[in-house]
Protein backbone atom coordinates (compact mmCIF):
# COMPACT_ATOMS: atom_id res chain seq x y z
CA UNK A 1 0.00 0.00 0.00
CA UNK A 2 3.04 2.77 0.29
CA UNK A 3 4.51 1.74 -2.46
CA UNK A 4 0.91 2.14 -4.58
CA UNK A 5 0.17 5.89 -2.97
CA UNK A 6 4.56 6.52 -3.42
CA UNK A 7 3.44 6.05 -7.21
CA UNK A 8 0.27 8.42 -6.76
CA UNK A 9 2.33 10.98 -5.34
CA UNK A 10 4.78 10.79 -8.47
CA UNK A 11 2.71 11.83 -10.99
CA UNK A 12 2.78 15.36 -11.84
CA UNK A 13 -0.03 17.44 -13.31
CA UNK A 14 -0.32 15.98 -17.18
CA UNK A 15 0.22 12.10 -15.60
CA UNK A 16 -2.54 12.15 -13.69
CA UNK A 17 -4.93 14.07 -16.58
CA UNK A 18 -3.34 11.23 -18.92
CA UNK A 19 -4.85 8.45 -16.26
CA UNK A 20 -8.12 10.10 -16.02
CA UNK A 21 -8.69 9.82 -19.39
CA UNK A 22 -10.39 6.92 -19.83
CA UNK A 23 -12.31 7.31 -16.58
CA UNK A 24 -13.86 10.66 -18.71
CA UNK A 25 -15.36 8.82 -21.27
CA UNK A 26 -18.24 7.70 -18.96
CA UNK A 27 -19.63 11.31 -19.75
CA UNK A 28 -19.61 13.24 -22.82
CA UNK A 29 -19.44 16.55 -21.03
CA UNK A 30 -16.25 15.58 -19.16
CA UNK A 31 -14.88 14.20 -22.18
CA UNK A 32 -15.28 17.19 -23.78
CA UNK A 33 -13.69 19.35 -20.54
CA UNK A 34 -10.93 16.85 -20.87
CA UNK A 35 -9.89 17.50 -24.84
CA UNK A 36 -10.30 21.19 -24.74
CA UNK A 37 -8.36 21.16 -21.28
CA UNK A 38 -5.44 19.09 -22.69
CA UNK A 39 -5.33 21.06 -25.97
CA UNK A 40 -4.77 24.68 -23.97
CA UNK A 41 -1.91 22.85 -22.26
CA UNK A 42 -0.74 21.72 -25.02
CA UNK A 43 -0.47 25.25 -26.69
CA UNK A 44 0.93 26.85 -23.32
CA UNK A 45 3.65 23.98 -23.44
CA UNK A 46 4.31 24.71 -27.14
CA UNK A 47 5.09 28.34 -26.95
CA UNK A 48 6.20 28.04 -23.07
CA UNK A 49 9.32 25.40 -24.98
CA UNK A 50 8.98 26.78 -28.79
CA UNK A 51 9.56 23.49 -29.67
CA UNK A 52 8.23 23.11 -32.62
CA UNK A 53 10.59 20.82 -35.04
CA UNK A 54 7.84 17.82 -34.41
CA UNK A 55 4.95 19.94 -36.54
CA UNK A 56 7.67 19.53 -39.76
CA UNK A 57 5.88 15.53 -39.89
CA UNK A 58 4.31 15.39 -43.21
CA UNK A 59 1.69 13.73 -42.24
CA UNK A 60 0.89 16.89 -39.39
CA UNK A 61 0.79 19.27 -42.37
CA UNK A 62 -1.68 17.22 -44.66
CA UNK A 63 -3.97 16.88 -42.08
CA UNK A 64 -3.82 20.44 -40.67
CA UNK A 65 -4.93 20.77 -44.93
CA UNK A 66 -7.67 18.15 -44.32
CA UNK A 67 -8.73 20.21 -41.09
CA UNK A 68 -9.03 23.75 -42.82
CA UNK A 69 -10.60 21.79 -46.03
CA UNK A 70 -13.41 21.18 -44.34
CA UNK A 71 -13.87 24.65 -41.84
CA UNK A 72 -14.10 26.26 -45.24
CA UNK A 73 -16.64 23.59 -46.93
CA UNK A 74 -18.55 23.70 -44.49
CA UNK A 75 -19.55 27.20 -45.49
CA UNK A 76 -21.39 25.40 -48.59
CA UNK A 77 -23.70 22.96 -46.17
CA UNK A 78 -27.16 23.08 -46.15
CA UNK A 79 -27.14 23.38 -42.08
CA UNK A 80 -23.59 25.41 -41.90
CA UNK A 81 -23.48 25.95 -38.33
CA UNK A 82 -23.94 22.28 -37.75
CA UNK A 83 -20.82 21.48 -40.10
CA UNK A 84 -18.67 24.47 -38.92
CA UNK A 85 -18.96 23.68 -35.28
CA UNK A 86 -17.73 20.06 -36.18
CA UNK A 87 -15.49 20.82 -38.38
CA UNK A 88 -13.87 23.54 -35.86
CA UNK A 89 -13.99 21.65 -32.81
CA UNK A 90 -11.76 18.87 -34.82
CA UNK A 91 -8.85 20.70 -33.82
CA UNK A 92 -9.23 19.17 -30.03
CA UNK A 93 -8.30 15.21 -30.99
CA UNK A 94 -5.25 16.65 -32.81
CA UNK A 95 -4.32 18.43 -30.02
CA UNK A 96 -4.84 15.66 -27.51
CA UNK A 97 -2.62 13.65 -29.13
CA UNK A 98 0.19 16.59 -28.92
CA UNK A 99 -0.51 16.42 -25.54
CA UNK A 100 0.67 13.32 -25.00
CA UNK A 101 3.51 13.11 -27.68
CA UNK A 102 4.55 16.98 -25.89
CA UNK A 103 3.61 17.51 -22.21
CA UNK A 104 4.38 13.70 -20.50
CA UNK A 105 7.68 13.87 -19.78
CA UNK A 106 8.89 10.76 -19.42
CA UNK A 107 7.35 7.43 -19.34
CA UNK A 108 8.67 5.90 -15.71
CA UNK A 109 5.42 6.21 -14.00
CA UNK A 110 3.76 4.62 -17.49
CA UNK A 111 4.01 1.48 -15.87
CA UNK A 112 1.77 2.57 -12.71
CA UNK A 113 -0.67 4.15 -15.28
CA UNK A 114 -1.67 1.05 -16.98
CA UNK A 115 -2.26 -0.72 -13.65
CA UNK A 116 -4.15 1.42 -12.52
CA UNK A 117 -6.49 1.53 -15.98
CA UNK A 118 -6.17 -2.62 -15.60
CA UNK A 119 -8.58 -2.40 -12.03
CA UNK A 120 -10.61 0.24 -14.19
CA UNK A 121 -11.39 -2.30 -16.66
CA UNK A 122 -11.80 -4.67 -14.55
CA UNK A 123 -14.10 -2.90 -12.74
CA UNK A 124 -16.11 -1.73 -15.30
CA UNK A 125 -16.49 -5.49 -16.38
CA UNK A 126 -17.81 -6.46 -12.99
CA UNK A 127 -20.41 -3.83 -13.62
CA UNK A 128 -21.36 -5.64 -16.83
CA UNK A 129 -21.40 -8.71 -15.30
CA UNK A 130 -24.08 -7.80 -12.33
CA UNK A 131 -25.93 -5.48 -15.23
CA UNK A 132 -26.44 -8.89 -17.45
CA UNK A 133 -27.72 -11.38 -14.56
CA UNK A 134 -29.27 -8.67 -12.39
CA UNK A 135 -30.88 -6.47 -15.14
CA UNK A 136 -29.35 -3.38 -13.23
CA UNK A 137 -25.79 -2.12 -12.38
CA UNK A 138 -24.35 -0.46 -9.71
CA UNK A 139 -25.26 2.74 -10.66
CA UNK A 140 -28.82 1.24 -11.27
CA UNK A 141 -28.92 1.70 -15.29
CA UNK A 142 -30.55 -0.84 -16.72
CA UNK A 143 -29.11 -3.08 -19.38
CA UNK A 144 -30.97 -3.07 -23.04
CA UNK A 145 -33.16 -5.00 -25.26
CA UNK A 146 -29.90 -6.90 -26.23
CA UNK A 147 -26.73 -5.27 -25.37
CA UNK A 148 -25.41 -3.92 -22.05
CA UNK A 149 -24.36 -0.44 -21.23
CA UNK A 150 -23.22 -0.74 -18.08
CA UNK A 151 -21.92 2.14 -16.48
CA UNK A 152 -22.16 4.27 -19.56
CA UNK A 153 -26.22 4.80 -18.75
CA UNK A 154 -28.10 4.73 -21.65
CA UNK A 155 -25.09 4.02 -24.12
CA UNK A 156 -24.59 -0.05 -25.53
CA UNK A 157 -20.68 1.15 -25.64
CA UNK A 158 -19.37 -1.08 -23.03
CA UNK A 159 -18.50 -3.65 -25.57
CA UNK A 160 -15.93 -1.68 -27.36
CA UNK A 161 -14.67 0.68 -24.00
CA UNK A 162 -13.40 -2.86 -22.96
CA UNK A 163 -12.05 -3.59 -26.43
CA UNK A 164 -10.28 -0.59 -27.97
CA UNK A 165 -8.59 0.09 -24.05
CA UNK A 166 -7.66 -3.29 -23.08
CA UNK A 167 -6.00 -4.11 -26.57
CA UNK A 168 -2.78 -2.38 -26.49
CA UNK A 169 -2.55 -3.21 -22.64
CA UNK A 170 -2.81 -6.81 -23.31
CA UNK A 171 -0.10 -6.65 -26.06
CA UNK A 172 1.82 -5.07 -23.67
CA UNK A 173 1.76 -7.52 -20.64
CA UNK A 174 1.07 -10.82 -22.82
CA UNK A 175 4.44 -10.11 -24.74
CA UNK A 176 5.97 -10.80 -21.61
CA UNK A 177 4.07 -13.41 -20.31
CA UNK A 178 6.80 -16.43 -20.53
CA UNK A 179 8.96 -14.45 -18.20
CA UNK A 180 6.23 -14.23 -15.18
CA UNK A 181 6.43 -16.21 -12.41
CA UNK A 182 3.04 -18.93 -12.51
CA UNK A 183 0.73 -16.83 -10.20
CA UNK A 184 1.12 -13.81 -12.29
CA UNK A 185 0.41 -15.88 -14.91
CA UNK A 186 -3.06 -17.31 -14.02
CA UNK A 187 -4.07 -13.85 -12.88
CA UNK A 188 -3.42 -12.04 -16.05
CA UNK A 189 -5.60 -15.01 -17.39
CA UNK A 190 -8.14 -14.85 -15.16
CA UNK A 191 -8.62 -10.74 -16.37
CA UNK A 192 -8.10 -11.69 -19.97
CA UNK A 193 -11.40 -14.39 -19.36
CA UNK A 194 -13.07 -11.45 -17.71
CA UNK A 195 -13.07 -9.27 -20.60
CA UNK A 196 -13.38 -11.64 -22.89
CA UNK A 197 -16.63 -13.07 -21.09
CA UNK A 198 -17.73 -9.59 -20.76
CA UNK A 199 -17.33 -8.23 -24.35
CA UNK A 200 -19.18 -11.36 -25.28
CA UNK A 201 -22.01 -10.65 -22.95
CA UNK A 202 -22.43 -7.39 -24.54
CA UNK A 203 -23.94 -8.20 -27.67
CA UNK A 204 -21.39 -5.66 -29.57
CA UNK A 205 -20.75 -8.29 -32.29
CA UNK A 206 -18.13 -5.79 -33.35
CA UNK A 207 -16.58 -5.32 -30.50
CA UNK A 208 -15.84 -9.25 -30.18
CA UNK A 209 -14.82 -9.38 -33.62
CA UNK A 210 -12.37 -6.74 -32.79
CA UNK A 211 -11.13 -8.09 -29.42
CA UNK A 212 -10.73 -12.15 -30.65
CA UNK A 213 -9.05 -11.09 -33.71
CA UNK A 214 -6.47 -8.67 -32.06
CA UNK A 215 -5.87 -11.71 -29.67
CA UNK A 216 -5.48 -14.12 -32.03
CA UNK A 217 -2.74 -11.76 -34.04
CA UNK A 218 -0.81 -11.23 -31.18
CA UNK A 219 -0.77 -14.88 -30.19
CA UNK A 220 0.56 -15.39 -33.79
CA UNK A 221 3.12 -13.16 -33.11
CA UNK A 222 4.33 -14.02 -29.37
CA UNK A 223 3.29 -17.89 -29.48
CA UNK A 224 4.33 -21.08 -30.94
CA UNK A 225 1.96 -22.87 -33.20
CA UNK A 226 1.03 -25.26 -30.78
CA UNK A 227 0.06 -22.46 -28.26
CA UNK A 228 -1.59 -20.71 -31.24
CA UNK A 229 -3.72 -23.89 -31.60
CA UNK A 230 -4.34 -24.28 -28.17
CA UNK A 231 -6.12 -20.29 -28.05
CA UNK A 232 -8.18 -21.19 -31.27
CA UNK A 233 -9.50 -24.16 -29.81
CA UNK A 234 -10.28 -22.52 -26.22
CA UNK A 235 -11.49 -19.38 -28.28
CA UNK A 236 -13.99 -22.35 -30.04
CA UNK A 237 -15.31 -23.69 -27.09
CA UNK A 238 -16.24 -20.67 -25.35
CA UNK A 239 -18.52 -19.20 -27.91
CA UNK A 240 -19.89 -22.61 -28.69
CA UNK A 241 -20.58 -22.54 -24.62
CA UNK A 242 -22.45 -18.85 -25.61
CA UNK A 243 -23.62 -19.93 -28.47
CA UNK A 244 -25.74 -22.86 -26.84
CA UNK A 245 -26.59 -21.52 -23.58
CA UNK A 246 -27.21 -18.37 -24.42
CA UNK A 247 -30.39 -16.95 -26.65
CA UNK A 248 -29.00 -13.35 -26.33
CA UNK A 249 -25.51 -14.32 -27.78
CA UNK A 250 -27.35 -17.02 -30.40
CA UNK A 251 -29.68 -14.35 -31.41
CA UNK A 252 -26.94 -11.92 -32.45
CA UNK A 253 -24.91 -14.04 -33.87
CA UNK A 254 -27.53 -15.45 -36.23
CA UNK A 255 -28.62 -11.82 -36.86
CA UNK A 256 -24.90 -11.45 -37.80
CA UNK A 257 -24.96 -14.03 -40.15
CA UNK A 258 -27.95 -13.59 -42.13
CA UNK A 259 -26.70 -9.54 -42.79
CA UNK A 260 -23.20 -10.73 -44.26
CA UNK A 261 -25.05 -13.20 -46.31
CA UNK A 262 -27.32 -10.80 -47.79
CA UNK A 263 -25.24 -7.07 -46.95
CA UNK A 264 -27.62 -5.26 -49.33
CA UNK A 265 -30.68 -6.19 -47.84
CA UNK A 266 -29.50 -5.45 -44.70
CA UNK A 267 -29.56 -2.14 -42.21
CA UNK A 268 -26.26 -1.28 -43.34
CA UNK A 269 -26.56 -2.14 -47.08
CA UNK A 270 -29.39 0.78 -47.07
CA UNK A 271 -27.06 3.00 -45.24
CA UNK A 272 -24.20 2.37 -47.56
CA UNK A 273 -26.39 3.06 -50.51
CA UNK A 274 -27.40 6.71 -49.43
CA UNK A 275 -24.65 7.48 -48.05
CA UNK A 276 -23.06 6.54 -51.70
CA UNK A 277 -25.84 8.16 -53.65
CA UNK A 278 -25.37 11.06 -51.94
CA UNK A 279 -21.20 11.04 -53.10
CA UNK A 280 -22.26 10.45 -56.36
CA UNK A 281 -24.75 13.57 -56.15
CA UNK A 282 -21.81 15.81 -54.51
CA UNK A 283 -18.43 13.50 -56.09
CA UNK A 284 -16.08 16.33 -55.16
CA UNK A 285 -16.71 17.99 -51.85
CA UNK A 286 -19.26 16.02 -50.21
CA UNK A 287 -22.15 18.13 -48.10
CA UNK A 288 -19.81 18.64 -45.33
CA UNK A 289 -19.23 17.52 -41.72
CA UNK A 290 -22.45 16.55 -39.93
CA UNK A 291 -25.11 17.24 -42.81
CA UNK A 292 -25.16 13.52 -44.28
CA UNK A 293 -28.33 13.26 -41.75
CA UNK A 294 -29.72 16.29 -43.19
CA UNK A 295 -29.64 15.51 -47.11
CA UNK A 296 -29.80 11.75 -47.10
CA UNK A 297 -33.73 12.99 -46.33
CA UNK A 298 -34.23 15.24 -49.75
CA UNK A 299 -32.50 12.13 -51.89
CA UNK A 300 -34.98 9.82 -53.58
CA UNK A 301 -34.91 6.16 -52.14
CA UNK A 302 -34.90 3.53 -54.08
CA UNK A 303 -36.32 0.91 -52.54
CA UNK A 304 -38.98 2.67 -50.37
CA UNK A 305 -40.79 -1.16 -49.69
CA UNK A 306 -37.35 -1.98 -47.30
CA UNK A 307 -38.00 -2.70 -44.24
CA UNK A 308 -34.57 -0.72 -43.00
CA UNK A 309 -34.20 2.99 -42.59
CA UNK A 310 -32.53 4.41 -45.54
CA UNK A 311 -31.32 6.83 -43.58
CA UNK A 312 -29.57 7.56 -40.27
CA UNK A 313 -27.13 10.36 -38.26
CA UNK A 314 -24.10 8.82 -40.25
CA UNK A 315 -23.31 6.38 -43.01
CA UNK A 316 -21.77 3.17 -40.38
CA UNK A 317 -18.73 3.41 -42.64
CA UNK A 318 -15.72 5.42 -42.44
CA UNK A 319 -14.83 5.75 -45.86
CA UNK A 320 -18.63 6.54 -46.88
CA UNK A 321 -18.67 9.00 -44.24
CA UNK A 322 -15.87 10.88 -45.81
CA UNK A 323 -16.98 10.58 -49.77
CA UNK A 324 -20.53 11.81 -48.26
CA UNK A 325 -19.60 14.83 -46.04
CA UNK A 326 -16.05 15.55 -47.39
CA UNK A 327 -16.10 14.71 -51.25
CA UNK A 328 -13.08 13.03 -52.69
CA UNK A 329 -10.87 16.15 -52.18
CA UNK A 330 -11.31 15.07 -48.25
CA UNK A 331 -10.88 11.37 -48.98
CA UNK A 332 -7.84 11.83 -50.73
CA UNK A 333 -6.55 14.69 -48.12
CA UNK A 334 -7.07 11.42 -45.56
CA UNK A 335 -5.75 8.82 -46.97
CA UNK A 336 -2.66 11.07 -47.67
CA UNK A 337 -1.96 12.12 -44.24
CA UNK A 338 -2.33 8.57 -42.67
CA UNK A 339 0.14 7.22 -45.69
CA UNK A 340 2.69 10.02 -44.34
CA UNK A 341 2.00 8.90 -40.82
CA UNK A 342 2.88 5.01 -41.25
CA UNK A 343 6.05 5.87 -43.03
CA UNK A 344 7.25 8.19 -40.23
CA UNK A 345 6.28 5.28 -37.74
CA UNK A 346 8.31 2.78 -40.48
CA UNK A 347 11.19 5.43 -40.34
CA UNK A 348 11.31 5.49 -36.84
CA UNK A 349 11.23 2.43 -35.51
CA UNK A 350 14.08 0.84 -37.81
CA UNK A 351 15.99 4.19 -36.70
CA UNK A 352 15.46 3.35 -33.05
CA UNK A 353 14.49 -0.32 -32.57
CA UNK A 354 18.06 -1.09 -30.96
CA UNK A 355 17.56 1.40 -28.43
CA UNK A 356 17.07 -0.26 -24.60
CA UNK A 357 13.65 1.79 -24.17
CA UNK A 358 12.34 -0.09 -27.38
CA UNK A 359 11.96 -3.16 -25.51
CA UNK A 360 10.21 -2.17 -22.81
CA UNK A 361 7.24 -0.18 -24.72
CA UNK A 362 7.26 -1.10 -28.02
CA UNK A 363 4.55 -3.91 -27.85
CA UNK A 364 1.93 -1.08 -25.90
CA UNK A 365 3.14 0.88 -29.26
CA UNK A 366 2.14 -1.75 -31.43
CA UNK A 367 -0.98 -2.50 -29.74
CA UNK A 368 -2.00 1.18 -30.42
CA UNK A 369 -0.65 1.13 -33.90
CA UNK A 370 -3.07 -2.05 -34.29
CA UNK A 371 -5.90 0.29 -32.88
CA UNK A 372 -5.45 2.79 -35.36
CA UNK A 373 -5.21 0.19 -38.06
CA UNK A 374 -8.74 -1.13 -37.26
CA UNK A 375 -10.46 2.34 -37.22
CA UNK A 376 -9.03 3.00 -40.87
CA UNK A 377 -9.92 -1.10 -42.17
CA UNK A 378 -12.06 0.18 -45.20
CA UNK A 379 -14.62 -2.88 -44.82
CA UNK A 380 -15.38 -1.92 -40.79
CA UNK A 381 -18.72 -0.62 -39.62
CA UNK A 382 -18.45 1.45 -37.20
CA UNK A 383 -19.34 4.55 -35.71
CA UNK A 384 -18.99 8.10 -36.85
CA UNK A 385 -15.50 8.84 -37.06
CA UNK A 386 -15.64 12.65 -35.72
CA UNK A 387 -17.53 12.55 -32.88
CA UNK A 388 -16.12 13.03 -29.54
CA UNK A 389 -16.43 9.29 -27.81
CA UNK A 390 -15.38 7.39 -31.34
CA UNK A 391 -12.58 9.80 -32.31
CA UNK A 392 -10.79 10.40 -28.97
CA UNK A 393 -9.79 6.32 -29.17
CA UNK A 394 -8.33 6.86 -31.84
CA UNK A 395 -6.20 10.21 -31.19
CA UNK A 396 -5.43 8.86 -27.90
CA UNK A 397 -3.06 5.78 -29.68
CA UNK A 398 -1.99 8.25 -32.23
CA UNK A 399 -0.38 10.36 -29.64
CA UNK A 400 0.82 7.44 -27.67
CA UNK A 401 2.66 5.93 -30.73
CA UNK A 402 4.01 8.88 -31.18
CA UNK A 403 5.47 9.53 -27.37
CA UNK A 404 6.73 6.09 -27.25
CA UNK A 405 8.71 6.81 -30.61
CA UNK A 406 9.62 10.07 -29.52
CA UNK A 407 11.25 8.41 -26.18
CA UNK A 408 12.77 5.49 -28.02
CA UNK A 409 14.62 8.19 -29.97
CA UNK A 410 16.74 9.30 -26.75
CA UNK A 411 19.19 7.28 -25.74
């Protein structure tokens, strides 16, 4: 216990906003505080050290393009204000992850962080847990129709909180896991069965997806074939156990099923088709940030008789989201500044990957690196990209990619 509060009292100022983060994202409001918060101290820490060699990244420059791309089309929206305040308020993700690449100084209390975000998860699976068998959590939400929420109220987001955090945390301990001693073992087990048992619960088919893929990678990566074998077997019998025994999980699944077997027919066929109408009514700058769910309604629909929405607040696709709202001029802005990023993350790692610090942090690095991967898979559904809950994930491993690289780089 004085060790534990000796690590409390290390943390300085940005440490212990950095650990709070993903306590914020129970609330959109303190979310929200959080980014705008982190971006001020990220501009007082920029012209406080007038360090600013890291904003000559390509990939910083395309996308500060991207950003003022769309501030200016959004002038041309049907509801302006709408796509202006969006496209504006972008400049808070980018800034969080400066925060992090900038304003932690050093990553020897890292270690400490994680553990404590490991009893967070944890927690916030135990939450799940009594929300799926009792109907109600500890804060007395109520779980829904067919996926929890858990301590996220009314949101059926506890699914992919679990997934997109724990990740790059399991990467990180797992790649160790042959040099633990056997109790350590069995009890990072035990909290890898936890989440796993918890995503499942869920009912975020996605979220699972996500989660047993990125598992069975890194087992690829940091296990022998037999091992390997031994996960996809375990991994077979535990949703056949769900699959049996539980009508919530069997319902889903066959739900999931029948929409990849027939995509067009399904909820998100029909939002993929307006959402590509719509680019092919506005090929070149889209109808800007926010306003898909104001002119998918004028567009004609072609198959009125579905029995799926045709449309919705956003097009469930990344890719579509961008051709809709930001034309191909944003697309291509995109794709260009993510291209830019991987290559400095290629360049840097084969500069540094000999460097003592690489061994200690580069598997959290390449957990987050995998994160960012699976927001930009083009065949994903998924959320809308821009908004604060969805987007913040995703800044938050861009920035910590970038302060691991930045710390490999000193010797």
């Amino acid at each position: 216990m004085h060790t534990f509060l000796k690590n409390f009292k290390s943390l300085n100022l940005y440490e212990w906003i950095l650990m709070f983060y993903p306590f914020s994202l129970f609330n959109s409001t303190i979310i929200n505080i959080l980014l705008f918060l982190t971006s001020f101290i990220f501009l007082y820490e920029l012209i406080k050290k007038k360090e600013f060699n890291f904003l000559n990244m390509t990939w910083v420059y395309i996308y500060t393009i991207f950003f003022f791309y769309n501030v200016f089309n959004g002038f041309f929206a049907t509801d302006y204000l709408n796509a202006l305040k969006s496209s504006i308020f972008q400049f808070k993700f980018l800034f969080f992850s400066f925060f992090i690449f900038i304003c932690i100084p050093n990553c020897k209390n890292l270690n400490f962080i994680i553990k404590i975000w490991v009893i967070l998860l944890l927690l916030v699976c135990l939450d799940g847990i009594l929300q799926y068998f009792f109907l109600t959590d500890i804060f007395n939400f109520s779980r829904g129709e067919s996926r929890l929420t858990g301590p996220f109220g009314k949101r059926a987001v506890i699914g992919g909180y679990l997934a997109i955090i724990s990740i790059p945390i399991i990467f990180y301990y797992f790649c160790k896991f042959n040099n633990y001693n056997f109790s350590k073992k069995i009890i990072l087990l035990i909290a890898y069965l936890i989440l796993l048992c918890t995503i499942t619960l869920s009912g975020e088919r996605l979220s699972l997806i996500i989660f047993v893929s990125s598992s069975i990678l890194m087992f690829a990566f940091y296990t022998n074939v037999k091992k390997l074998l031994i996960c996809l077997v375990s991994f077979f019998f535990i949703f056949s156990f769900f699959f049996i025994f539980n009508s919530r999980f069997n319902n889903r699944i066959i739900d999931f099923i029948n929409i990849l077997s027939n995509f067009y027919e399904s909820s998100y066929g029909r939002l993929y088709e307006s959402s590509f109408l719509l680019f092919q009514k506005y090929p070149f700058f889209g109808v800007g940030f926010k306003n898909y769910r104001v002119d998918c309604d004028t567009q004609f629909d072609p198959r009125p008789d579905s029995e799926f929405q045709f449309c919705s607040t956003h097009p469930h696709n990344l890719y579509l989201e961008l051709l809709s709202e930001s034309g191909i001029v944003g697309l291509f802005l995109f794709i260009l500044a993510f291209y830019y990023f991987f290559l400095y993350v290629k360049r840097e790692i084969k500069k540094n990957r000999n460097k003592n610090f690489f061994h200690q942090f580069s598997n959290l690095m390449y957990g987050h690196l995998l994160i960012i991967f699976i927001y930009l898979f083009p065949l994903k559904t998924s959320g809308s990209f821009f908004t604060t809950y969805n987007a913040s994930f995703f800044w938050f491993s861009v920035g910590f990619v970038l302060l691991i690289l930045k710390r490999k780089s000193k010797k």
